[in-house]
N, C-alpha and C. Protein backbone atom coordinates (compact mmCIF):
# COMPACT_ATOMS: atom_id res chain seq x y z
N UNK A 1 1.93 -4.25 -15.30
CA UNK A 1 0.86 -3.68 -14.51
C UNK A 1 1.06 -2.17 -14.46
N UNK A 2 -0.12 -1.94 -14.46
CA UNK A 2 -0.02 0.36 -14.50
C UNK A 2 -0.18 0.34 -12.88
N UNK A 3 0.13 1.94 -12.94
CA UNK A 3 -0.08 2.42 -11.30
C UNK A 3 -1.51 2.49 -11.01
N UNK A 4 -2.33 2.57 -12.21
CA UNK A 4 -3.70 2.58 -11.67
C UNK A 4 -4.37 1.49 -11.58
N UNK A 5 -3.83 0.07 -12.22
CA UNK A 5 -4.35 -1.09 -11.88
C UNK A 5 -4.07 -1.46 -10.35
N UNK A 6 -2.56 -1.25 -10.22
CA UNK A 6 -1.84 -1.65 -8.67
C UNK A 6 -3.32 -0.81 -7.67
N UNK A 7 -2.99 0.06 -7.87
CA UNK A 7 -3.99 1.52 -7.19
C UNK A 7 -5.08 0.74 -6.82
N UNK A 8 -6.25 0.20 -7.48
CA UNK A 8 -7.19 -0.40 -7.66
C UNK A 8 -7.46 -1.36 -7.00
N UNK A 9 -5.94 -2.28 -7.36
CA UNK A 9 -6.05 -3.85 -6.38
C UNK A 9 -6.06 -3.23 -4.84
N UNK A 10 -5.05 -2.39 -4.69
CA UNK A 10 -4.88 -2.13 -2.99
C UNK A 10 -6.02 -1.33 -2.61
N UNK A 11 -6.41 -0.83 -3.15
CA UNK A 11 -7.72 0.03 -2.93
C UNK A 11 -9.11 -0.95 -2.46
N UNK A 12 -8.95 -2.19 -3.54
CA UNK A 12 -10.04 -3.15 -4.02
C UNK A 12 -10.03 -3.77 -2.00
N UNK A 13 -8.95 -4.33 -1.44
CA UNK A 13 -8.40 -4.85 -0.11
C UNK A 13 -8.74 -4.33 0.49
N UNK A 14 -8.03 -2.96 0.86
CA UNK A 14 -7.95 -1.95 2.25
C UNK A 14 -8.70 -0.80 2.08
N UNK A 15 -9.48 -0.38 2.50
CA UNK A 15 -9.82 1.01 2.75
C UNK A 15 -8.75 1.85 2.84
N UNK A 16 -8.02 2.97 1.83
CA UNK A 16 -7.65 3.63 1.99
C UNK A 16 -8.00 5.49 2.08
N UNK A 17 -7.24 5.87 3.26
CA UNK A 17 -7.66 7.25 2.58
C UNK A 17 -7.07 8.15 1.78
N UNK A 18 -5.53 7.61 1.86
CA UNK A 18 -4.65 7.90 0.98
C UNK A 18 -4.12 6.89 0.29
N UNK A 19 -3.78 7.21 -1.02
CA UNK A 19 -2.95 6.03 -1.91
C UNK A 19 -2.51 6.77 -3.13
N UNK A 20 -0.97 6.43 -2.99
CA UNK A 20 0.03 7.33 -3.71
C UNK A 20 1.04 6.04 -4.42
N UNK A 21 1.24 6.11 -5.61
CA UNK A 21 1.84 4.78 -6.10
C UNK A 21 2.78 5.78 -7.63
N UNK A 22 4.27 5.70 -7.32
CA UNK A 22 4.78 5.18 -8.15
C UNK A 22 5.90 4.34 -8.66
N UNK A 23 6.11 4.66 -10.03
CA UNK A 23 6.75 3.17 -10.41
C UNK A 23 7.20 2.80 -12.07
N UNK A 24 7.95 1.72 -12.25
CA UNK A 24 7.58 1.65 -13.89
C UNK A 24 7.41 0.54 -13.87
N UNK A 25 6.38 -0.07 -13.39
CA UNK A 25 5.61 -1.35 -13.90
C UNK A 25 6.20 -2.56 -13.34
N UNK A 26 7.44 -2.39 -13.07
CA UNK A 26 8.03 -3.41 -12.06
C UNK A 26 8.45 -2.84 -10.63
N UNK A 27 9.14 -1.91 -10.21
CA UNK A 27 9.48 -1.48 -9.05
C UNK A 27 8.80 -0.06 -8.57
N UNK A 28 7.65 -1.14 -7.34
CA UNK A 28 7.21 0.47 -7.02
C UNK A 28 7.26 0.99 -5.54
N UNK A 29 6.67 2.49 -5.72
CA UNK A 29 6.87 3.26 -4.17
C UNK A 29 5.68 3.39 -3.63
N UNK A 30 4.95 3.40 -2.33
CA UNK A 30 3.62 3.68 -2.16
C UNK A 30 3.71 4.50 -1.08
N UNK A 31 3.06 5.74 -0.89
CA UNK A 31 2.21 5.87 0.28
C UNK A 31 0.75 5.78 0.64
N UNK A 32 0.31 4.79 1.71
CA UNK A 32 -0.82 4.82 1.91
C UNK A 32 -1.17 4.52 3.72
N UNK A 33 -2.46 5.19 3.38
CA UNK A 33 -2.88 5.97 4.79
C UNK A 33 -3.96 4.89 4.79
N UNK A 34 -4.27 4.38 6.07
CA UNK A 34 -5.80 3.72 6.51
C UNK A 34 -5.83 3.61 8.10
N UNK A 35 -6.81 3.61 8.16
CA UNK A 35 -7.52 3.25 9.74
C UNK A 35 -7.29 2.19 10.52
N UNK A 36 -6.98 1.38 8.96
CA UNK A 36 -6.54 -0.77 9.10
C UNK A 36 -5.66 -0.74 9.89
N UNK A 37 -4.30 0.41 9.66
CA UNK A 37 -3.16 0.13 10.54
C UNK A 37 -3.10 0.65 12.24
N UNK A 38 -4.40 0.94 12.49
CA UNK A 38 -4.14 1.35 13.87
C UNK A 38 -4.08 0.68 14.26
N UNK A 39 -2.80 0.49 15.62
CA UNK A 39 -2.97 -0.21 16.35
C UNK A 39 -1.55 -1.33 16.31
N UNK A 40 -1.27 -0.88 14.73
CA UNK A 40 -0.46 -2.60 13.79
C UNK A 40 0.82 -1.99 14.09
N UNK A 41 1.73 -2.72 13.96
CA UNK A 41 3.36 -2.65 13.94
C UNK A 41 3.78 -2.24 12.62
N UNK A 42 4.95 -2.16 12.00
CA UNK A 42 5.19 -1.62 10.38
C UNK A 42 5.17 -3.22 9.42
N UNK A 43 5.52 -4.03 10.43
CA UNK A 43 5.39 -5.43 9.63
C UNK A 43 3.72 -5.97 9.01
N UNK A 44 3.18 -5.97 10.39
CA UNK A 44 1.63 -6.12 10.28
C UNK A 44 0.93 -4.84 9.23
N UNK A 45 1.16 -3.99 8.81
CA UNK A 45 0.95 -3.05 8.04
C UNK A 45 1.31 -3.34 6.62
N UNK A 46 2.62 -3.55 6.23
CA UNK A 46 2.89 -4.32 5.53
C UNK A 46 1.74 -5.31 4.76
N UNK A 47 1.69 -6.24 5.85
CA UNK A 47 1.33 -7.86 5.67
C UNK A 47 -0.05 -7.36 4.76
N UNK A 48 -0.63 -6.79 5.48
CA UNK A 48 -1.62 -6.04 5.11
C UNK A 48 -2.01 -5.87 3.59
N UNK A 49 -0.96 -4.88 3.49
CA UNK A 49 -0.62 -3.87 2.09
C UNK A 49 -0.73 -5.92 1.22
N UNK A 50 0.13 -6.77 1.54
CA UNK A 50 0.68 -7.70 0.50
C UNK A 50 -0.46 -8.92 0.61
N UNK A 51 -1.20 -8.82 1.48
CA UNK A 51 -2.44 -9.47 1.45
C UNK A 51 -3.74 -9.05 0.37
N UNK A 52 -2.95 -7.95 -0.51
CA UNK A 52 -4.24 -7.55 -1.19
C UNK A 52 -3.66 -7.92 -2.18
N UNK A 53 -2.52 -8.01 -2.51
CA UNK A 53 -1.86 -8.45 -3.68
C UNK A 53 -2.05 -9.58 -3.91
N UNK A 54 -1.82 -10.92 -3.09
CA UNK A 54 -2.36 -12.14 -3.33
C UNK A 54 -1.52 -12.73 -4.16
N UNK A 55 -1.55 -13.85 -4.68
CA UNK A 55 -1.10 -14.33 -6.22
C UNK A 55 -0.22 -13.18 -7.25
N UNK A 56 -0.73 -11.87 -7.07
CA UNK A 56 0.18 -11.04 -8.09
C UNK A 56 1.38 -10.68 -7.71
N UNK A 57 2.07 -11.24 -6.22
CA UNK A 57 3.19 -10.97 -5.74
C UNK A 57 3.96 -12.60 -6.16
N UNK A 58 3.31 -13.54 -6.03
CA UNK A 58 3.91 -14.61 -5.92
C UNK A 58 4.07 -14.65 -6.78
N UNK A 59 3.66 -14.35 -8.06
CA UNK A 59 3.40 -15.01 -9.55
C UNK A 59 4.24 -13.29 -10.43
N UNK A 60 4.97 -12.51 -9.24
CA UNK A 60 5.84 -11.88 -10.11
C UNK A 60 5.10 -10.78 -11.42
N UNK A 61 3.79 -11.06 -10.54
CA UNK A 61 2.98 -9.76 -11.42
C UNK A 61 3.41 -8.20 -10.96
N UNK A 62 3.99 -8.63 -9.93
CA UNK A 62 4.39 -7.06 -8.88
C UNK A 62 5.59 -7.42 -8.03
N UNK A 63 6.67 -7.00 -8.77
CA UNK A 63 8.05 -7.73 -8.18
C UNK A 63 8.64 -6.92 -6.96
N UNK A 64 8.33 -5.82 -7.15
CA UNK A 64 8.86 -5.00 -5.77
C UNK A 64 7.79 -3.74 -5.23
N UNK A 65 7.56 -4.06 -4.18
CA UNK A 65 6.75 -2.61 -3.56
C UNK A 65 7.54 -2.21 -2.02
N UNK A 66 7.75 -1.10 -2.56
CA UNK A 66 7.99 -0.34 -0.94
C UNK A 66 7.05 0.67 -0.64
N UNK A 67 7.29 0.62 0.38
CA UNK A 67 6.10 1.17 1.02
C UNK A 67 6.32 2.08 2.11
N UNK A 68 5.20 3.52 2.43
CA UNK A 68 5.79 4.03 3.47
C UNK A 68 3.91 3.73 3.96
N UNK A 69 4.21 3.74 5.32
CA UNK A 69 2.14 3.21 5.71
C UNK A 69 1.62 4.48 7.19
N UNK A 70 0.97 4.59 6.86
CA UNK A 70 0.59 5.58 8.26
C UNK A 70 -1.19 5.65 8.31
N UNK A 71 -0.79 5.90 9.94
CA UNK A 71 -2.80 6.16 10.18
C UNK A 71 -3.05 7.15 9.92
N UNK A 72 -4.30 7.32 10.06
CA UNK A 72 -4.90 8.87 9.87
C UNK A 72 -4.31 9.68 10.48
N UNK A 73 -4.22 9.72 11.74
CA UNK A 73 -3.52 10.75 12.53
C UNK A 73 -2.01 10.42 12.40
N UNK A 74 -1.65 9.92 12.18
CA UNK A 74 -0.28 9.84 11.85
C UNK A 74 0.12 10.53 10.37
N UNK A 75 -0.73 10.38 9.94
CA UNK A 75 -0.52 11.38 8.16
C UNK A 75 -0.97 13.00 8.23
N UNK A 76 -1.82 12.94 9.06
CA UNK A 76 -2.18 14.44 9.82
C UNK A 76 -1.08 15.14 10.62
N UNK A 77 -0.89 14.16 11.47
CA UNK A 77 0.59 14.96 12.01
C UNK A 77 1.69 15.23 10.79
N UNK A 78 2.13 14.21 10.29
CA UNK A 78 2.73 14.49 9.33
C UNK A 78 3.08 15.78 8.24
N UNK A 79 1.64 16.18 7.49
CA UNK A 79 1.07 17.00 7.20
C UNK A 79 1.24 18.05 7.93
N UNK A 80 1.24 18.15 9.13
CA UNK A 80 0.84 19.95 9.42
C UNK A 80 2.52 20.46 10.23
């Protein structure tokens, strides 16, 4: 899988406003920003992120993702 297919699937799920992915096709890094996680814990954020994956996690299409997840204003703070 490329970073821009992964990109796509999580994109395809969640509304993101940010999405940052890399990787070499088996082990990857993400940052991504959405609105989805307000409110969520880092697990529920997560769950999230691996709910868009579906079948391509189980079936070892996408063997490792880490992840860093933040809200809007949380990536804003971040940022400035």
């Amino acid at each position: 899988m490329t970073a821009d297919q992964l990109q796509a699937i999580i994109a395809e799920g969640l509304p993101c406003e940010h999405l940052a992915l890399e990787g070499d096709g088996r082990h990857w890094y993400a940052t991504i920003v959405s609105a989805a996680f307000e409110g969520q814990r880092l697990i529920a954020r997560q769950r999230l992120v691996y709910a868009t994956l579906g079948e391509r996690i189980k079936k070892d299409e996408v063997h490792a993702l880490s992840m860093k997840t933040y809200t809007p204003s949380e990536w804003a703070s971040k940022a400035a």
